[in-house]
Protein backbone atom coordinates (compact mmCIF):
# COMPACT_ATOMS: atom_id res chain seq x y z
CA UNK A 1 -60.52 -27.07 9.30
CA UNK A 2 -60.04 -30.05 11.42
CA UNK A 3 -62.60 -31.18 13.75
CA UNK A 4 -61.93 -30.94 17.34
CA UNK A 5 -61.89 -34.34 19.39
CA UNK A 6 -64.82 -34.42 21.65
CA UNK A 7 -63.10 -37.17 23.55
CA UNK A 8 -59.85 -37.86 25.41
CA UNK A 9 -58.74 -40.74 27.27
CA UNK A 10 -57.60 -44.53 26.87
CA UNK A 11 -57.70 -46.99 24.88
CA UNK A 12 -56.70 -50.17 26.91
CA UNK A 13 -55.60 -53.56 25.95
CA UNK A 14 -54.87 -55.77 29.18
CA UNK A 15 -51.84 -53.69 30.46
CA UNK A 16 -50.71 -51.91 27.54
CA UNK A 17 -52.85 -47.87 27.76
CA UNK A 18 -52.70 -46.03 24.63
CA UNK A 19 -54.02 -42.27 25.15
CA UNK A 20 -56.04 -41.65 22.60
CA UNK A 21 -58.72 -39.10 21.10
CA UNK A 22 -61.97 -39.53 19.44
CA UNK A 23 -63.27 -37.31 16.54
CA UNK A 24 -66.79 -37.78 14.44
CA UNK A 25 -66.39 -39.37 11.40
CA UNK A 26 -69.94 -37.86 10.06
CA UNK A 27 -71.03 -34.49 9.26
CA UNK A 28 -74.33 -32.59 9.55
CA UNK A 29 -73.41 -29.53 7.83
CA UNK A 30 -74.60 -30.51 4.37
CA UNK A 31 -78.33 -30.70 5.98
CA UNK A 32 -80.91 -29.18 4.88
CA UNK A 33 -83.30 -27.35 7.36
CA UNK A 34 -86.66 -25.85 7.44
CA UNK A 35 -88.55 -23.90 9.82
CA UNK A 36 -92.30 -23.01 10.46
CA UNK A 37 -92.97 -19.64 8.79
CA UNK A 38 -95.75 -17.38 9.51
CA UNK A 39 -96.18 -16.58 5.81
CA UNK A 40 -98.40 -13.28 5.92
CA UNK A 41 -95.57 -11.88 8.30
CA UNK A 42 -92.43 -13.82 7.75
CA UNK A 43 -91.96 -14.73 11.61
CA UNK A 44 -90.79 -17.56 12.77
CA UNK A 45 -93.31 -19.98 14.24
CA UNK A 46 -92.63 -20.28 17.87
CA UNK A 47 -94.07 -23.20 20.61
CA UNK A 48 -95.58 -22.55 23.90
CA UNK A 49 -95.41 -25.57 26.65
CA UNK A 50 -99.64 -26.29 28.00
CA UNK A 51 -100.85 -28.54 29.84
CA UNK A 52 -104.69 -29.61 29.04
CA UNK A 53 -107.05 -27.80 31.03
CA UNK A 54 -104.30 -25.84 32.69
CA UNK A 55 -102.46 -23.92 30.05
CA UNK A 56 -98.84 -22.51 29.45
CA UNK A 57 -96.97 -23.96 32.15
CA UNK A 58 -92.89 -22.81 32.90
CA UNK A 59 -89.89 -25.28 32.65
CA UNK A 60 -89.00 -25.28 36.08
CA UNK A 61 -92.76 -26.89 36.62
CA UNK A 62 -91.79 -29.43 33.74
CA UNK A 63 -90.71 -33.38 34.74
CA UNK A 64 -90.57 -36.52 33.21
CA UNK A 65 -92.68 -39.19 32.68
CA UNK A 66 -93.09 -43.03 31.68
CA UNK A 67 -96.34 -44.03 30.68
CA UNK A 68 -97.21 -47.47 32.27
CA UNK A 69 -101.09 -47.42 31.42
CA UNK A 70 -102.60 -45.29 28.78
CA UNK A 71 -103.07 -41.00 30.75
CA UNK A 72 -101.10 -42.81 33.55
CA UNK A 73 -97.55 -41.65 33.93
CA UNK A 74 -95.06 -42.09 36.81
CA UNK A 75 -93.08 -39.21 37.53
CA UNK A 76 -89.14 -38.91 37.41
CA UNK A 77 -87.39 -35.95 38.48
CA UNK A 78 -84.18 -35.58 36.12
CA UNK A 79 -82.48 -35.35 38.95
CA UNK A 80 -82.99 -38.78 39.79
CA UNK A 81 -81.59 -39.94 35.81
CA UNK A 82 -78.45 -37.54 36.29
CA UNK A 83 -77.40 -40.10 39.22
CA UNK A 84 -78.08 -43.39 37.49
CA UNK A 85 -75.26 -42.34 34.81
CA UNK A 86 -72.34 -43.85 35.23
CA UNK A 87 -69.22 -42.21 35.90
CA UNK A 88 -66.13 -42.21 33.11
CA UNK A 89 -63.68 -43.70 33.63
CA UNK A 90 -61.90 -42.31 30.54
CA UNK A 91 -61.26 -45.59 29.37
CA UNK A 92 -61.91 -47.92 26.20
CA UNK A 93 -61.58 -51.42 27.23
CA UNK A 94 -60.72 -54.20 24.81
CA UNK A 95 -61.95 -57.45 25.94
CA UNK A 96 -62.04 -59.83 22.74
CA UNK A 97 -61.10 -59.81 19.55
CA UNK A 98 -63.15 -61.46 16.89
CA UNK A 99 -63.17 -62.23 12.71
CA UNK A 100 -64.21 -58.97 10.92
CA UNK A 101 -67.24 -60.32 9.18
CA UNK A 102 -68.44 -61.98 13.39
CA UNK A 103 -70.65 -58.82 13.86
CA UNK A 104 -73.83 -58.53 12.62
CA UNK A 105 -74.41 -55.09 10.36
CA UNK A 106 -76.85 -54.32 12.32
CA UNK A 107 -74.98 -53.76 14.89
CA UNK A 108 -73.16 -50.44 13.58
CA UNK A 109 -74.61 -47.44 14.71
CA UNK A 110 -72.09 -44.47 14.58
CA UNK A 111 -68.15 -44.30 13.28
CA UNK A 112 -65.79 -42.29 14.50
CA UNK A 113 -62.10 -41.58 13.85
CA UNK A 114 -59.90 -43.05 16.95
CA UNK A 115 -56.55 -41.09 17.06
CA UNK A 116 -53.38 -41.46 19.09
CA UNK A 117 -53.20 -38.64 21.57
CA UNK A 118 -49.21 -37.36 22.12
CA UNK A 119 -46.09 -38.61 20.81
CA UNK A 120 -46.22 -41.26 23.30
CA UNK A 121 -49.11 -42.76 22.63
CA UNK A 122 -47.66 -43.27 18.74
CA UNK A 123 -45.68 -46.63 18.91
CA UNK A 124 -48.95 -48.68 20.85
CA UNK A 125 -51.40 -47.31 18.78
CA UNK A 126 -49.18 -47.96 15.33
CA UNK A 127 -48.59 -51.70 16.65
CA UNK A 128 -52.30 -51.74 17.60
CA UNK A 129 -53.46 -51.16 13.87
CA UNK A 130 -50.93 -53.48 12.95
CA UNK A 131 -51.84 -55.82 14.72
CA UNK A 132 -55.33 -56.12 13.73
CA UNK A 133 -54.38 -55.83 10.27
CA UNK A 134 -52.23 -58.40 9.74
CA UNK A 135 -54.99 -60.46 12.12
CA UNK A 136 -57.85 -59.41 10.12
CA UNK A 137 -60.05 -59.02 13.68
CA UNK A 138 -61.55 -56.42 14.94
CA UNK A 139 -61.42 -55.10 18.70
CA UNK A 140 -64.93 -55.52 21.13
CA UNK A 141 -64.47 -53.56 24.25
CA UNK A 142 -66.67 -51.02 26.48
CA UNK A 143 -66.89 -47.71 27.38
CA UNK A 144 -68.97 -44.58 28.86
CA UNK A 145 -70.27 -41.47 27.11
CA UNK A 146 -72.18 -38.95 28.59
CA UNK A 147 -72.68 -41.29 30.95
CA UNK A 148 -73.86 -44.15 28.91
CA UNK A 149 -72.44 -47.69 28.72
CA UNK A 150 -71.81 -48.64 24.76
CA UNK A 151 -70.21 -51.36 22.84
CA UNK A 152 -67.68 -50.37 20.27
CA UNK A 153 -65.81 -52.16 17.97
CA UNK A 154 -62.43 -50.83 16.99
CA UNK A 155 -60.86 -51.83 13.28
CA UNK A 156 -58.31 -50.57 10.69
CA UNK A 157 -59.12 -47.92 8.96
CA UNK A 158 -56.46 -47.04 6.11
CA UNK A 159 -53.86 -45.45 8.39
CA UNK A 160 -55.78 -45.39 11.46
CA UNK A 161 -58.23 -46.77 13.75
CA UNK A 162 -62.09 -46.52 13.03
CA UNK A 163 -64.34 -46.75 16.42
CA UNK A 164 -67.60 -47.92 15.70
CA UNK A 165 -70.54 -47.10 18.69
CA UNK A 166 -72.57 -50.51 18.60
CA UNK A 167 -76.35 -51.16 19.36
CA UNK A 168 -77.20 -53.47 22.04
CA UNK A 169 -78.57 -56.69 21.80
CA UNK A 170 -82.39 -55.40 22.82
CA UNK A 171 -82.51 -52.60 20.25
CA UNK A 172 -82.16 -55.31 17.06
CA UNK A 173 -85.43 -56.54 15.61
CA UNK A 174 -85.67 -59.66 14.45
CA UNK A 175 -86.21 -60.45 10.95
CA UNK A 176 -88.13 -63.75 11.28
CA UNK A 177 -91.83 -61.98 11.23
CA UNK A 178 -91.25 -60.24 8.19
CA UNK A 179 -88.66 -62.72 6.25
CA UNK A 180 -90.82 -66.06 6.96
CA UNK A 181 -94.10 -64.15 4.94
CA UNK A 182 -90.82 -64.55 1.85
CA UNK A 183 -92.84 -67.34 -0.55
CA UNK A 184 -90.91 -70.37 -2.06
CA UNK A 185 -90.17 -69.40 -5.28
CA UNK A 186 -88.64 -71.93 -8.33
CA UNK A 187 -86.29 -69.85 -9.85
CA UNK A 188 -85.50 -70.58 -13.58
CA UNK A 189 -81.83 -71.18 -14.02
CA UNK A 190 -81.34 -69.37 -17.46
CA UNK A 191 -82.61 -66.48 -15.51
CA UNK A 192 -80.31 -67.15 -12.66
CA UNK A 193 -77.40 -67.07 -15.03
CA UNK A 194 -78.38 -63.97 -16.66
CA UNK A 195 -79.06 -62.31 -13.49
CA UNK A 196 -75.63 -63.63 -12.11
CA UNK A 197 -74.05 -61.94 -15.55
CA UNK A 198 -75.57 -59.25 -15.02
CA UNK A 199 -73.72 -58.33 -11.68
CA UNK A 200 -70.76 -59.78 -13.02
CA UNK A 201 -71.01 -56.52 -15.73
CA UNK A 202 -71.83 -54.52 -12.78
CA UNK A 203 -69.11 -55.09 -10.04
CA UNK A 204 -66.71 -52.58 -9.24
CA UNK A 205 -65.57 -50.86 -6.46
CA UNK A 206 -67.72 -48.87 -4.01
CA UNK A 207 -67.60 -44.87 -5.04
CA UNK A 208 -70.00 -43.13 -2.76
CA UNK A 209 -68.96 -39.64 -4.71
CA UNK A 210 -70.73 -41.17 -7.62
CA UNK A 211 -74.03 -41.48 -5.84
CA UNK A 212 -75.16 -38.14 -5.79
CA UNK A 213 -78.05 -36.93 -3.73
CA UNK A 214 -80.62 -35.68 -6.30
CA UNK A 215 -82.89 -34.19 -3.82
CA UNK A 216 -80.70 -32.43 -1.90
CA UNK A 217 -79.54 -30.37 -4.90
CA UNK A 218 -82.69 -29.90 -5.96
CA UNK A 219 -84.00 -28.36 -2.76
CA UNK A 220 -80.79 -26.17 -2.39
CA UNK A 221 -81.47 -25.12 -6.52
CA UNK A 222 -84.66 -24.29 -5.45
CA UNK A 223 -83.80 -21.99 -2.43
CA UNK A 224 -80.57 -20.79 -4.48
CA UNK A 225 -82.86 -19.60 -7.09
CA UNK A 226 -85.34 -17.75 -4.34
CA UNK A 227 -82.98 -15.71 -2.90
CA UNK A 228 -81.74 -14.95 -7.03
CA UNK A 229 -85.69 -14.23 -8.37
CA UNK A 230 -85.54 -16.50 -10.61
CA UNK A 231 -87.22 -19.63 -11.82
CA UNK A 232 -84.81 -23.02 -10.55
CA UNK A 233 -83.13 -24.54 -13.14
CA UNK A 234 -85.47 -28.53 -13.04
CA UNK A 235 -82.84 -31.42 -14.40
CA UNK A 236 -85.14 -34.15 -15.49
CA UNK A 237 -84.33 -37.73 -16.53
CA UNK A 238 -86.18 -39.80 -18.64
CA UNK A 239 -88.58 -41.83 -16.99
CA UNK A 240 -87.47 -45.63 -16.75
CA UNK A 241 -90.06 -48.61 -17.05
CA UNK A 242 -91.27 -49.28 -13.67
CA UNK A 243 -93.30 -52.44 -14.55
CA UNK A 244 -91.00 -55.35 -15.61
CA UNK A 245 -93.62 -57.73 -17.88
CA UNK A 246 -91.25 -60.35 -18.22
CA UNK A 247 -88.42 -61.19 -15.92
CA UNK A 248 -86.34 -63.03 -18.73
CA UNK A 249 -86.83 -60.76 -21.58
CA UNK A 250 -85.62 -58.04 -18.98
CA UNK A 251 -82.60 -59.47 -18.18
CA UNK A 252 -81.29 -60.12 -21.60
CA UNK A 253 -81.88 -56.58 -22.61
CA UNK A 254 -79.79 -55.46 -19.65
CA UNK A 255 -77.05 -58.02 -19.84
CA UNK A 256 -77.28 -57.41 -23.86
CA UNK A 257 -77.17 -53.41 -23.18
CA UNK A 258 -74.01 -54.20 -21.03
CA UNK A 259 -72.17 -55.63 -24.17
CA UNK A 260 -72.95 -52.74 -26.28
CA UNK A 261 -71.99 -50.47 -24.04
CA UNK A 262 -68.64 -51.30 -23.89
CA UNK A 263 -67.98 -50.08 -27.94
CA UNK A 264 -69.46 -47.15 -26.94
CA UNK A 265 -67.84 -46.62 -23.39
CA UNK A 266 -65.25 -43.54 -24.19
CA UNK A 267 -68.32 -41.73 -26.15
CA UNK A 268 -70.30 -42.31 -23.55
CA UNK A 269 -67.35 -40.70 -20.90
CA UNK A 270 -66.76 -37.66 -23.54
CA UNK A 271 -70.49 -36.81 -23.04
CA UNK A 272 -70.71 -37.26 -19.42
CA UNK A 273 -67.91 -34.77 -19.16
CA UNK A 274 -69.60 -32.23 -21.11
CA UNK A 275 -72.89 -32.96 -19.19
CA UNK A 276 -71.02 -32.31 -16.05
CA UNK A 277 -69.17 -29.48 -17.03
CA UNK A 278 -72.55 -27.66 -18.22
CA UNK A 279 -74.01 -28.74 -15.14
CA UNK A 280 -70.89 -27.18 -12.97
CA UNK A 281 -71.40 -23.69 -14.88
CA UNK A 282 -74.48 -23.64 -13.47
CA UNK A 283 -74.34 -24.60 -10.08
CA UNK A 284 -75.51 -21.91 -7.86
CA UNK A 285 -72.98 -20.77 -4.97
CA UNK A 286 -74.48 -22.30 -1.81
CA UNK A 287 -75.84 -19.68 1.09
CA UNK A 288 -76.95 -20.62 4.31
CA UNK A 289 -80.60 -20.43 4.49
């Protein structure tokens, strides 16, 4: 099922408005979450709000506060934060337009699809991707979400537009303290070229469904096998060498394990298939937990 847009509006580019809708490009739902149990009865552990010397206080006695000295707060009534957010105007302004490799990767905090809203808004948004396409930049503009000002940057996405929710300048750490503690090291160019090889062997394209989360299916084995009364089924791999004695004899076993596994690539593939369709027969059927 389709997610529903969580926000409608604008997207403007000097005169030309584009309605246009914005839908997460992330999901949550493959999470995995725990709660405190009382084990001897099975409850639920629960959290009571006290105050030091006072005890449980109620919400409506709660504020907030900013600690400017160590056990010294000064006190802000929500109230008083619901007024200093700014009011939407509905509207994603574009005010430059810059090279797609200009912004930092830092930078990107949270993607979202960006969809035309109505069959009017079709022609400007098609030209708009376009556009940017053909340019190879990427849109910088503003806008306000729950009441927030954020930076977005707007590029092509296959068929569509990607909006990206950018961190501010003041929220990026600097890399200087940690990178300048990086010694000067002579690096051996045999080694170089090996290690350079060795990517070569390597590149590809990115295929996050190969990268699977280990963990994750672990923990749901684990709690599949719970609810079943049984023991979970543990997929172990053998342990690789975690000390590398000598950098060079290292990478000429890898780059030399890269040549022989080419003759034996379409084995290789016929057993991975078997692998994964044993491993598919036994995949427990997922229940919420």
């Amino acid at each position: 099922m389709a997610p529903r847009a969580f926000w409608t509006g604008h997207l403007r580019l000097s005169l030309v408005n584009i309605p246009v809708r914005l839908y997460p490009a992330t999901t949550a739902e493959r999470a995995i979450a725990f709660h405190q149990i009382h084990e001897p009865s099975g409850k639920r552990i629960r959290y009571q709000k006290i105050a030091p010397g006072v005890g449980p206080v109620e919400n409506e006695e709660i504020t907030k506060g900013y600690e400017y000295e160590k056990g010294k707060y000064v006190l802000i009534d929500p109230k008083e934060i619901d007024e200093l957010k700014l009011e939407s105007k509905q509207t994603i302004d574009l005010a430059r337009f810059v090279d797609e490799d200009a912004i930092d990767d830092r930078y990107f905090q949270t993607p979202y699809y960006l969809m035309p809203d109505g069959d009017m808004a079709d022609e400007g948004y098609v030209l708009l991707h376009r556009a940017l396409k053909e340019t190879k930049k990427i849109g910088v503009g503003q806008f306000i979400l729950r009441g927030h000002g954020n930076i977005v940057a707007i590029k092509p996405f296959e068929k569509g537009l990607l909006l990206e929710v950018l961190r501010h300048a003041n929220e990026i750490r600097a890399a200087d303290a940690l990178f300048d503690d990086i010694p000067e090291v002579k690096v051996d160019k045999e080694a170089l070229d090996l290690a350079k090889e060795l990517v070569k062997r390597k590149a590809g394209k990115f295929e996050p469904k190969q990268f699977k989360d280990e963990y994750s299916e672990a923990v749901w084995e684990l709690i599949q096998a719970k609810l079943e009364h049984r023991k979970p089924e543990i997929v172990t791999e053998e342990p690789g060498g975690a000390k590398v004695i000598n950098i060079m004899d290292a990478l000429k076993k890898s780059v030399q394990q890269g040549k022989s596994g080419g003759a034996a690539k379409s084995g290789g593939k016929k057993a991975a298939a078997a692998r994964g369709s044993k491993k598919t027969a036994r995949t427990p059927k997922r229940k919420s937990a």
